[in-house]
N, C-alpha and C. Protein backbone atom coordinates (compact mmCIF):
# COMPACT_ATOMS: atom_id res chain seq x y z
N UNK A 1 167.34 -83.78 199.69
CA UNK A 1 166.14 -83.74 198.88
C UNK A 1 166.54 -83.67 197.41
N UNK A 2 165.98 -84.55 196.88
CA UNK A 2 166.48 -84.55 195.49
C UNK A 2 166.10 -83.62 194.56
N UNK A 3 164.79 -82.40 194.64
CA UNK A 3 164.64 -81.82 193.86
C UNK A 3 165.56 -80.88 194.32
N UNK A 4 165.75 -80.73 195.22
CA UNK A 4 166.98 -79.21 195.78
C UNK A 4 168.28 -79.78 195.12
N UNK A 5 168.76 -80.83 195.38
CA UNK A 5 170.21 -81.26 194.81
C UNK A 5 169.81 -80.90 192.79
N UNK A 6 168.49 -81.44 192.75
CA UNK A 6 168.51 -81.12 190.52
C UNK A 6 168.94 -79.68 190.61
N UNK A 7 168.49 -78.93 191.21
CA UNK A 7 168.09 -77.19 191.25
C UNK A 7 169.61 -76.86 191.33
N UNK A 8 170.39 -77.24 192.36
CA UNK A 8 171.98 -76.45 192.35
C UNK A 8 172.64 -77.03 191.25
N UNK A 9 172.59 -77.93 190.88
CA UNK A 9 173.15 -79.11 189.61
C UNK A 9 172.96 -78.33 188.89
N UNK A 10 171.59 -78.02 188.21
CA UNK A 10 171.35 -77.07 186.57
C UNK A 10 172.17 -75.58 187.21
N UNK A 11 171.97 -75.08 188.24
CA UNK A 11 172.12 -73.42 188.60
C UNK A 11 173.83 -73.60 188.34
N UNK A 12 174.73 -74.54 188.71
CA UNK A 12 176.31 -74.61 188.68
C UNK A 12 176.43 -74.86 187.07
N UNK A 13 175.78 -76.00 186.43
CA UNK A 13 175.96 -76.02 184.73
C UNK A 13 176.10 -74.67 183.95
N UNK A 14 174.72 -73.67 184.42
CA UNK A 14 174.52 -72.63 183.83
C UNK A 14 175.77 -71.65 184.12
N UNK A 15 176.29 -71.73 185.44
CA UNK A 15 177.40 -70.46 185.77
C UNK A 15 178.63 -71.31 185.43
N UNK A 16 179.16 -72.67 185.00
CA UNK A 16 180.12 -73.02 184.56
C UNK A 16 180.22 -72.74 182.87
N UNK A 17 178.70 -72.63 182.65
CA UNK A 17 178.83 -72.84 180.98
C UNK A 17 179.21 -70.95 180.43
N UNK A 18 178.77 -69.96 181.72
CA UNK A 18 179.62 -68.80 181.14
C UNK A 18 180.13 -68.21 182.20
N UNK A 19 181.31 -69.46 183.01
CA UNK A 19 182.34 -68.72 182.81
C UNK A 19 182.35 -68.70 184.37
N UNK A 20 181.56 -68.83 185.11
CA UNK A 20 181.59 -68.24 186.67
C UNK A 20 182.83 -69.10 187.95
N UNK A 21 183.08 -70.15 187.08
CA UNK A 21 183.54 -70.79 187.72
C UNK A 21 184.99 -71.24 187.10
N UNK A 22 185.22 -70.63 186.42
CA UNK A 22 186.36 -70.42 185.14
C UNK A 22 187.84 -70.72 186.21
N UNK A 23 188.80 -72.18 186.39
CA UNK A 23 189.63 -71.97 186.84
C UNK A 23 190.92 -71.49 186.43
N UNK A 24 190.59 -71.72 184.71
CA UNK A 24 191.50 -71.70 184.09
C UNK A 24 191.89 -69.77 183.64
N UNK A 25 190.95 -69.43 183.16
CA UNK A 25 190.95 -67.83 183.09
C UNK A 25 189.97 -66.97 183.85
N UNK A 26 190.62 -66.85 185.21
CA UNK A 26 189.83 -66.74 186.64
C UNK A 26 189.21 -65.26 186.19
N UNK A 27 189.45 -64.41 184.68
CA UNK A 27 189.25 -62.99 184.88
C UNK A 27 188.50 -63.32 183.19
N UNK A 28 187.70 -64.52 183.47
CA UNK A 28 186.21 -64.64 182.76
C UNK A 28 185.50 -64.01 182.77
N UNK A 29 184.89 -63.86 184.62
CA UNK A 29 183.67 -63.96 184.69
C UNK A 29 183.88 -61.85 184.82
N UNK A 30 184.84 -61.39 184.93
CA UNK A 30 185.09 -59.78 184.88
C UNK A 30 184.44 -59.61 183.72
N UNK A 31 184.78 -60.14 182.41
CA UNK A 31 184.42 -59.63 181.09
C UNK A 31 183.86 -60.85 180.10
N UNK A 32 183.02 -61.65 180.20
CA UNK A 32 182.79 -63.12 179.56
C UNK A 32 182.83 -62.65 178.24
N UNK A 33 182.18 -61.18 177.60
CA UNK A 33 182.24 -60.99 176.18
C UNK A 33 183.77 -60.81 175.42
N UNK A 34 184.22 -60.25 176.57
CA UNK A 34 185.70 -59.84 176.07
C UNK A 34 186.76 -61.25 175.78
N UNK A 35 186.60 -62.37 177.09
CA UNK A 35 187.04 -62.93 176.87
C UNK A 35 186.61 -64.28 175.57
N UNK A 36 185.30 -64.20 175.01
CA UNK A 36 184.99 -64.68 173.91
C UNK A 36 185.28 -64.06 172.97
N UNK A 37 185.68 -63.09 173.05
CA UNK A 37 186.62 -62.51 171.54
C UNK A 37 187.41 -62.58 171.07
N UNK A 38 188.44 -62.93 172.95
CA UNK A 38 190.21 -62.96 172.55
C UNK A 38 190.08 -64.75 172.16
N UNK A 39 188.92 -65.61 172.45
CA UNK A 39 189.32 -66.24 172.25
C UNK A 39 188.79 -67.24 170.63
N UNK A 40 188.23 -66.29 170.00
CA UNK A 40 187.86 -66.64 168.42
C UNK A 40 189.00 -66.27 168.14
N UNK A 41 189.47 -65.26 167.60
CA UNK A 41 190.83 -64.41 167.35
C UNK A 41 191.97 -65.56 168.09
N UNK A 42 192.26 -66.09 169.35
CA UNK A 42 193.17 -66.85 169.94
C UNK A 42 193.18 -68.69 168.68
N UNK A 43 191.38 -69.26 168.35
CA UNK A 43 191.40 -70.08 168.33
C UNK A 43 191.95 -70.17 166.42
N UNK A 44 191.76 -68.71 165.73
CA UNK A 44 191.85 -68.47 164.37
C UNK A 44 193.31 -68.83 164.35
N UNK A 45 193.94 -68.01 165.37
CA UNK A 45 195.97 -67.98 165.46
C UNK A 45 196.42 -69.61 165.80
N UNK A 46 195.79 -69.69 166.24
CA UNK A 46 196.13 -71.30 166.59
C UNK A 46 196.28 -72.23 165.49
N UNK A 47 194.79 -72.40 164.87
CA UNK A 47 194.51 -73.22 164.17
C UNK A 47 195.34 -72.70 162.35
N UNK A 48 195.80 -71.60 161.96
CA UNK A 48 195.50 -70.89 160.28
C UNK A 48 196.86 -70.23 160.42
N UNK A 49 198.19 -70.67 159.76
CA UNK A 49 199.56 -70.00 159.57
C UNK A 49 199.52 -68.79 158.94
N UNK A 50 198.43 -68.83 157.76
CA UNK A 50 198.18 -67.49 157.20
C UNK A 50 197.78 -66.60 158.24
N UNK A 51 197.06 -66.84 159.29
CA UNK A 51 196.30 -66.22 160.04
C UNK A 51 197.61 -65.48 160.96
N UNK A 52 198.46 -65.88 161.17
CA UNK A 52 199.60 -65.65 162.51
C UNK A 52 200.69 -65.13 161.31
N UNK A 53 200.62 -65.30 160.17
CA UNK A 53 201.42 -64.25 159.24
C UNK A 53 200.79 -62.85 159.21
N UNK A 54 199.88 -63.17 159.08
CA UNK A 54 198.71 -61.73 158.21
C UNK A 54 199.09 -60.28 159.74
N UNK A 55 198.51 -61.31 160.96
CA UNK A 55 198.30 -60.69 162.57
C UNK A 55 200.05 -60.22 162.82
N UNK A 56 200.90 -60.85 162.67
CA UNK A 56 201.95 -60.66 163.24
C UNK A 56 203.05 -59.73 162.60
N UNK A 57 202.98 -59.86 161.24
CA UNK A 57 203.67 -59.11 160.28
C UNK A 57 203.58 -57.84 159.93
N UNK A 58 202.12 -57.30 160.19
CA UNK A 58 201.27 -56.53 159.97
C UNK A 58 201.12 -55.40 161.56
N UNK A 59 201.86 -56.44 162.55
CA UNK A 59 201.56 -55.94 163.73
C UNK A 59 200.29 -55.50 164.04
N UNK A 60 198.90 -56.57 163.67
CA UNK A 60 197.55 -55.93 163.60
C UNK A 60 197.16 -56.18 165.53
N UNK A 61 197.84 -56.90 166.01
CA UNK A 61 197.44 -56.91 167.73
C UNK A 61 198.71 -57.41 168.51
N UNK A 62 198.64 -56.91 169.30
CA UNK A 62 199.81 -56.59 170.58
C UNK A 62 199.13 -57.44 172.32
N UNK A 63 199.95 -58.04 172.84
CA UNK A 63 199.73 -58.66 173.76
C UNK A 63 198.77 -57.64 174.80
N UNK A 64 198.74 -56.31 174.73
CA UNK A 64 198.11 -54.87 175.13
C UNK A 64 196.39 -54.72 174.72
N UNK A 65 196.04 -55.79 173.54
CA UNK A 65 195.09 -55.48 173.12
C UNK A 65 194.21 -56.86 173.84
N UNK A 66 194.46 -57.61 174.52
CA UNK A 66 194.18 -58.71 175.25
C UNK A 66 193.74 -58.13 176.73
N UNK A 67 192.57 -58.44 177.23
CA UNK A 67 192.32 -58.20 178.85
C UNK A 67 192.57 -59.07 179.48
N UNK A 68 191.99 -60.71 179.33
CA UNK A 68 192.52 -61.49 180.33
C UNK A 68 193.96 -62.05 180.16
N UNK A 69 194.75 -62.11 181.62
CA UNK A 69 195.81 -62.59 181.83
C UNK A 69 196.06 -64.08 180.95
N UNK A 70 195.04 -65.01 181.05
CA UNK A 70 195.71 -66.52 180.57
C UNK A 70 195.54 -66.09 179.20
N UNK A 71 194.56 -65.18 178.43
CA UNK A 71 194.01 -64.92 177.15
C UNK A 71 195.78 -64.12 176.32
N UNK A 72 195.90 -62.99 177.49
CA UNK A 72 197.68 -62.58 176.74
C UNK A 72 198.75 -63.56 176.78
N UNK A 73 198.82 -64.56 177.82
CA UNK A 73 199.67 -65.68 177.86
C UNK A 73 199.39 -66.46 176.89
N UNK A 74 197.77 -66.70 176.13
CA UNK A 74 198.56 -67.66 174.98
C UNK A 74 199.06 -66.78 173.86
N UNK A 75 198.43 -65.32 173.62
CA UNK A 75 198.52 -64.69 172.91
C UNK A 75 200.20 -64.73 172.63
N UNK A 76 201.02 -64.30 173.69
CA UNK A 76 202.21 -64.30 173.41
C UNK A 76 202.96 -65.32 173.05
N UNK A 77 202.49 -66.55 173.72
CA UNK A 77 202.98 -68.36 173.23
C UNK A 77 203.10 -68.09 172.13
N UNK A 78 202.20 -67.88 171.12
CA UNK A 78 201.72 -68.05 169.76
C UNK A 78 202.73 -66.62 169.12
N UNK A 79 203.01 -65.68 170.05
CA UNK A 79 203.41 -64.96 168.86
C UNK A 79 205.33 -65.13 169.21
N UNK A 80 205.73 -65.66 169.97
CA UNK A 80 207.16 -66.15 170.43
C UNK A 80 207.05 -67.19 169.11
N UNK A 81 206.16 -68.00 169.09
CA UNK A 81 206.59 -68.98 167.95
C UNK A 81 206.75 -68.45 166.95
N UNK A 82 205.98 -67.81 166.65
CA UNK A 82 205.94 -67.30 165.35
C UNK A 82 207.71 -66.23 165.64
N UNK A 83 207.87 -65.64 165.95
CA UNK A 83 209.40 -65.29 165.65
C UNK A 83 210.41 -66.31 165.79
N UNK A 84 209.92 -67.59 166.12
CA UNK A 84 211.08 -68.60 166.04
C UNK A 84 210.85 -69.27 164.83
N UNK A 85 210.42 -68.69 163.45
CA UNK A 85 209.95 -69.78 162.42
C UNK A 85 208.32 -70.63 162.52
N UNK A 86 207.85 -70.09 163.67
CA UNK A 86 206.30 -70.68 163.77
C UNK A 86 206.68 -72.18 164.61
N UNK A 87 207.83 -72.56 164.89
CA UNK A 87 207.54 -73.66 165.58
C UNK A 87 207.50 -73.73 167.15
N UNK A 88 206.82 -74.13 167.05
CA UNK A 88 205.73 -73.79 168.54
C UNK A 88 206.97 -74.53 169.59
N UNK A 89 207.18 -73.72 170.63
CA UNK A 89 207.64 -74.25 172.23
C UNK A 89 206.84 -75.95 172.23
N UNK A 90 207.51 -76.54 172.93
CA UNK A 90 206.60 -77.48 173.44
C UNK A 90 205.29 -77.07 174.85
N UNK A 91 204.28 -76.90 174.14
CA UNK A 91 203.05 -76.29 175.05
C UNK A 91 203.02 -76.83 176.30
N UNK A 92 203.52 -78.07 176.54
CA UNK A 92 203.22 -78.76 177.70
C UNK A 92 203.99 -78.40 178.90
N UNK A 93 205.38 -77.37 177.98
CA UNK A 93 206.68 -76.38 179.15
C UNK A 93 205.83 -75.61 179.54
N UNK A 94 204.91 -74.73 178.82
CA UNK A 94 204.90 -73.41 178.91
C UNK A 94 202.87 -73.59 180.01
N UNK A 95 202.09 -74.73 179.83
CA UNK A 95 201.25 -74.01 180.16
C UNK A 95 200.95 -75.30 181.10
N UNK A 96 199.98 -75.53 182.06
CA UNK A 96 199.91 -76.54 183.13
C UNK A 96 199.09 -77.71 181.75
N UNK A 97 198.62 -79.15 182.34
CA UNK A 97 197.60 -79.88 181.32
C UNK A 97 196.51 -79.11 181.22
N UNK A 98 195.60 -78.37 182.32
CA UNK A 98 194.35 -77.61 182.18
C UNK A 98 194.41 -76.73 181.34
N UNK A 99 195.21 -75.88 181.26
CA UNK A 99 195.61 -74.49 180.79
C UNK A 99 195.58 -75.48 178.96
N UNK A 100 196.49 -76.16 178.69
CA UNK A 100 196.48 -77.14 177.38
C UNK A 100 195.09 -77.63 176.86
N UNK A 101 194.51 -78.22 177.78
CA UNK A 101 193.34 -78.47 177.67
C UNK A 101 191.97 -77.71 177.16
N UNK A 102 192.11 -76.45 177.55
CA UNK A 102 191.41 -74.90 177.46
C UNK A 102 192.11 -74.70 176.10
N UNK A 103 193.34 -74.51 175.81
CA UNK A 103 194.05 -74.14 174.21
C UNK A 103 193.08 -75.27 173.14
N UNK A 104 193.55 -76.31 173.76
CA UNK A 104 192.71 -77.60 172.56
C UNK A 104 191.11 -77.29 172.34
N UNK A 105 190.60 -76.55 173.43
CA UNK A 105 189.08 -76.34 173.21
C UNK A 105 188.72 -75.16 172.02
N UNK A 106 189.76 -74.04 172.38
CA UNK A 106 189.86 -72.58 171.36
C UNK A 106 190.15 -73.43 170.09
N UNK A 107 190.84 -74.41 169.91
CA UNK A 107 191.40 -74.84 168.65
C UNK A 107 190.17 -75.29 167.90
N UNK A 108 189.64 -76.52 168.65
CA UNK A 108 188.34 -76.92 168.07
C UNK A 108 187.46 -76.92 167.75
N UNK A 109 186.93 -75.36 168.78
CA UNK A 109 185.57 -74.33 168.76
C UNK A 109 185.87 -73.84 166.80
N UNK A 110 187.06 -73.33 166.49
CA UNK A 110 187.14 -72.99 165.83
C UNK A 110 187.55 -73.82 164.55
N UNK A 111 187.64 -74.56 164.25
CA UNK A 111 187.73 -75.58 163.29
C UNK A 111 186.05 -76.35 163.25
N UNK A 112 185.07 -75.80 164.17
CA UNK A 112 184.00 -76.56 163.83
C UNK A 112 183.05 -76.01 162.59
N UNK A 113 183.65 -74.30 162.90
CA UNK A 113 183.21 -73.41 161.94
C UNK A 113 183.77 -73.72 160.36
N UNK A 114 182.80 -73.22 159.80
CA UNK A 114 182.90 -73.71 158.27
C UNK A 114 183.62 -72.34 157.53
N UNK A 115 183.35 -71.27 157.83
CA UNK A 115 184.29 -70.25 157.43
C UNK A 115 184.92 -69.53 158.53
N UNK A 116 186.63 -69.60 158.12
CA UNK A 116 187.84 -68.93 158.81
C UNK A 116 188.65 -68.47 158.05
N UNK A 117 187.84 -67.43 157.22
CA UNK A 117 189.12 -66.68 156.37
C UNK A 117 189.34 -65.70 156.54
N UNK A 118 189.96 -65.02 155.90
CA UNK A 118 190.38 -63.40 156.02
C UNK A 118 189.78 -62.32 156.62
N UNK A 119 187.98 -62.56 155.92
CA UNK A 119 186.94 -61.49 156.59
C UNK A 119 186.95 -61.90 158.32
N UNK A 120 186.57 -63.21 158.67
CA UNK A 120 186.33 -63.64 159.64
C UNK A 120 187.62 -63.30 160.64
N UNK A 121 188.85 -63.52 160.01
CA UNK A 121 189.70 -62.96 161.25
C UNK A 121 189.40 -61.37 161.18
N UNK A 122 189.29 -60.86 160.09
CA UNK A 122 189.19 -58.86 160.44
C UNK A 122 188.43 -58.82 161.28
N UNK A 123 186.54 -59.59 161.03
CA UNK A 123 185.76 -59.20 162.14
C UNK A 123 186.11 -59.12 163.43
N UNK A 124 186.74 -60.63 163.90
CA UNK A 124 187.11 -61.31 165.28
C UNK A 124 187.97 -59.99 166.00
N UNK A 125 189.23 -59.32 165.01
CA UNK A 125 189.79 -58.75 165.51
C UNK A 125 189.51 -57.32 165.61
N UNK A 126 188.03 -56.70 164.98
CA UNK A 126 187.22 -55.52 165.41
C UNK A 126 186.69 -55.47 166.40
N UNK A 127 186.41 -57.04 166.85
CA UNK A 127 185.35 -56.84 167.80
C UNK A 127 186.07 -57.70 169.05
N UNK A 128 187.06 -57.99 169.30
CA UNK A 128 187.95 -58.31 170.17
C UNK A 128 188.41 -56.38 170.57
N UNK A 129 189.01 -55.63 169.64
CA UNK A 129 189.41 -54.21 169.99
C UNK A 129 188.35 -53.49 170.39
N UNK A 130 187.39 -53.42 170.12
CA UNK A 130 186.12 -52.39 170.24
C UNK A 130 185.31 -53.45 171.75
N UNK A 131 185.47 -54.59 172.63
CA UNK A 131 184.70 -55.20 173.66
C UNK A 131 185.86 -54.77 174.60
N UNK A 132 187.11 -54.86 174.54
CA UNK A 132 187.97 -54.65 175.15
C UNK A 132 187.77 -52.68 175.33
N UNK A 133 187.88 -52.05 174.53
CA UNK A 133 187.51 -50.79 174.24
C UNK A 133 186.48 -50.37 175.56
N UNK A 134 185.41 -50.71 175.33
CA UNK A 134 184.38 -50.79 175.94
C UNK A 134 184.82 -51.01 177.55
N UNK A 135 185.37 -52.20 177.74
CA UNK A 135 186.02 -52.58 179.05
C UNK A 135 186.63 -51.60 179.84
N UNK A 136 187.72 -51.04 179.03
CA UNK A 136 188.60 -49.86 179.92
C UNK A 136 187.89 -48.55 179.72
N UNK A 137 186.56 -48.31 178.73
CA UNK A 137 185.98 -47.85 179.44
C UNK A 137 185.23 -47.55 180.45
N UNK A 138 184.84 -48.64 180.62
CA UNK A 138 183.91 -48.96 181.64
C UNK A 138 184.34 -48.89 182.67
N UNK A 139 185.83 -49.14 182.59
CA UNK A 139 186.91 -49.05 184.19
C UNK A 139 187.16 -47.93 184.40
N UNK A 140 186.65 -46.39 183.54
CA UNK A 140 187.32 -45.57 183.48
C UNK A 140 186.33 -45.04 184.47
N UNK A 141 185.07 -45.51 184.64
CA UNK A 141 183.92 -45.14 185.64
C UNK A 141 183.92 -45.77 186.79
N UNK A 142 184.88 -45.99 187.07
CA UNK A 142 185.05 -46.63 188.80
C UNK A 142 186.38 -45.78 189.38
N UNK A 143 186.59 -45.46 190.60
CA UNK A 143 186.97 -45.06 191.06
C UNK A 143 188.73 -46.00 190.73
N UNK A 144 188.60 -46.78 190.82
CA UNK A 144 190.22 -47.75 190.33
C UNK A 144 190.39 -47.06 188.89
N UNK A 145 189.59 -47.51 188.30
CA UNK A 145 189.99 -47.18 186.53
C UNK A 145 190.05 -45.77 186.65
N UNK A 146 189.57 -45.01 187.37
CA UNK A 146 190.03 -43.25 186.84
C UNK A 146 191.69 -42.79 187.67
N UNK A 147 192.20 -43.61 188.29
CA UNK A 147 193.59 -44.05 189.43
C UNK A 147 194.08 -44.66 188.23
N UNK A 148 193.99 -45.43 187.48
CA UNK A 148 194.88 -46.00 186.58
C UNK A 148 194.60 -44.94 185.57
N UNK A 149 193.87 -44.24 184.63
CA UNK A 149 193.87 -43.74 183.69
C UNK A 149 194.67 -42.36 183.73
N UNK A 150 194.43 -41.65 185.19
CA UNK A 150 195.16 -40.70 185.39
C UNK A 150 196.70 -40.86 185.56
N UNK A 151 197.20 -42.36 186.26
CA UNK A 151 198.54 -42.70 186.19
C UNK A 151 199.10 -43.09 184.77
N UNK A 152 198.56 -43.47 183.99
CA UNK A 152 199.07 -43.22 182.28
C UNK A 152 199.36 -42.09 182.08
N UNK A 153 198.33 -40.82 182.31
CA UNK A 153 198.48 -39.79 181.67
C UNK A 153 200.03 -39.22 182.29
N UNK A 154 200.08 -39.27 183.28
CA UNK A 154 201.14 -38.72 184.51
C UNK A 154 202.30 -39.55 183.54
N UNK A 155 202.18 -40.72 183.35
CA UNK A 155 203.41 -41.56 182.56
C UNK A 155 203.74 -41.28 181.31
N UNK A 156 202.38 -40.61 180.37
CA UNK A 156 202.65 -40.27 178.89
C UNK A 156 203.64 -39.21 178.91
């Protein structure tokens, strides 16, 4: 029936467009805000040398301050280059074509924007720390996250 086939068509658009079906960063749909943070902040480092001087020199974020797994994997790509002189690995070693494909999207999201300066990375990277923040709190109210929070403390 063709109105049932329109109906799952728009219902899959809507859960692909945030994230539900995410193959590439399968730990989307855990935190979709979080992972739109790491990835303004991901698409600023990418695209702005000042930007990966200012972050890296400064030690203003740590692969620690990242929740999703593919989100710290580029995080660290980007900051390995940058201790080799900024010249980037060849991306195509380090990440599958999809995974590349997803980097080229962070790049472009962010180059569509008309301002990417200085303020704009501080914000990105307040509110990348403070959604993430939020996150492990939020884990701290489940029975897992109070098992991990208490095994830090045991480790501090």
């Amino acid at each position: 029936n063709l109105m049932e086939y329109k109906q799952k068509e728009s219902q899959k658009m809507q859960q692909d467009s945030i994230g539900y079906s995410d193959k590439i960063n399968t730990d989307f749909i855990k935190a979709p805000a979080v992972a739109k943070n790491e990835e303004a902040v991901l698409g600023l480092l990418l695209v702005y040398p000042e930007h990966r001087k200012s972050v890296f020199e400064n030690q203003r974020l740590t692969v620690d301050d990242f929740f999703t797994e593919f989100n710290k994997r580029v995080f660290s790509y980007i900051c390995e280059s940058y201790g080799n002189d900024d010249s980037m690995t060849d991306i195509n070693d380090v990440f599958t074509s999809d995974e590349v494909g997803r980097i080229t999207k962070m790049k472009i999201n962010r180059m569509q924007l008309s301002d990417n300066g200085e303020n704009v990375l501080d914000d990105c990277i307040r509110n990348l720390k403070s959604s993430v923040e939020k996150k492990k709190t939020e884990k701290t109210n489940t029975y897992e996250g109070l098992r991990a929070l208490l095994e830090r403390k045991r480790n501090d």
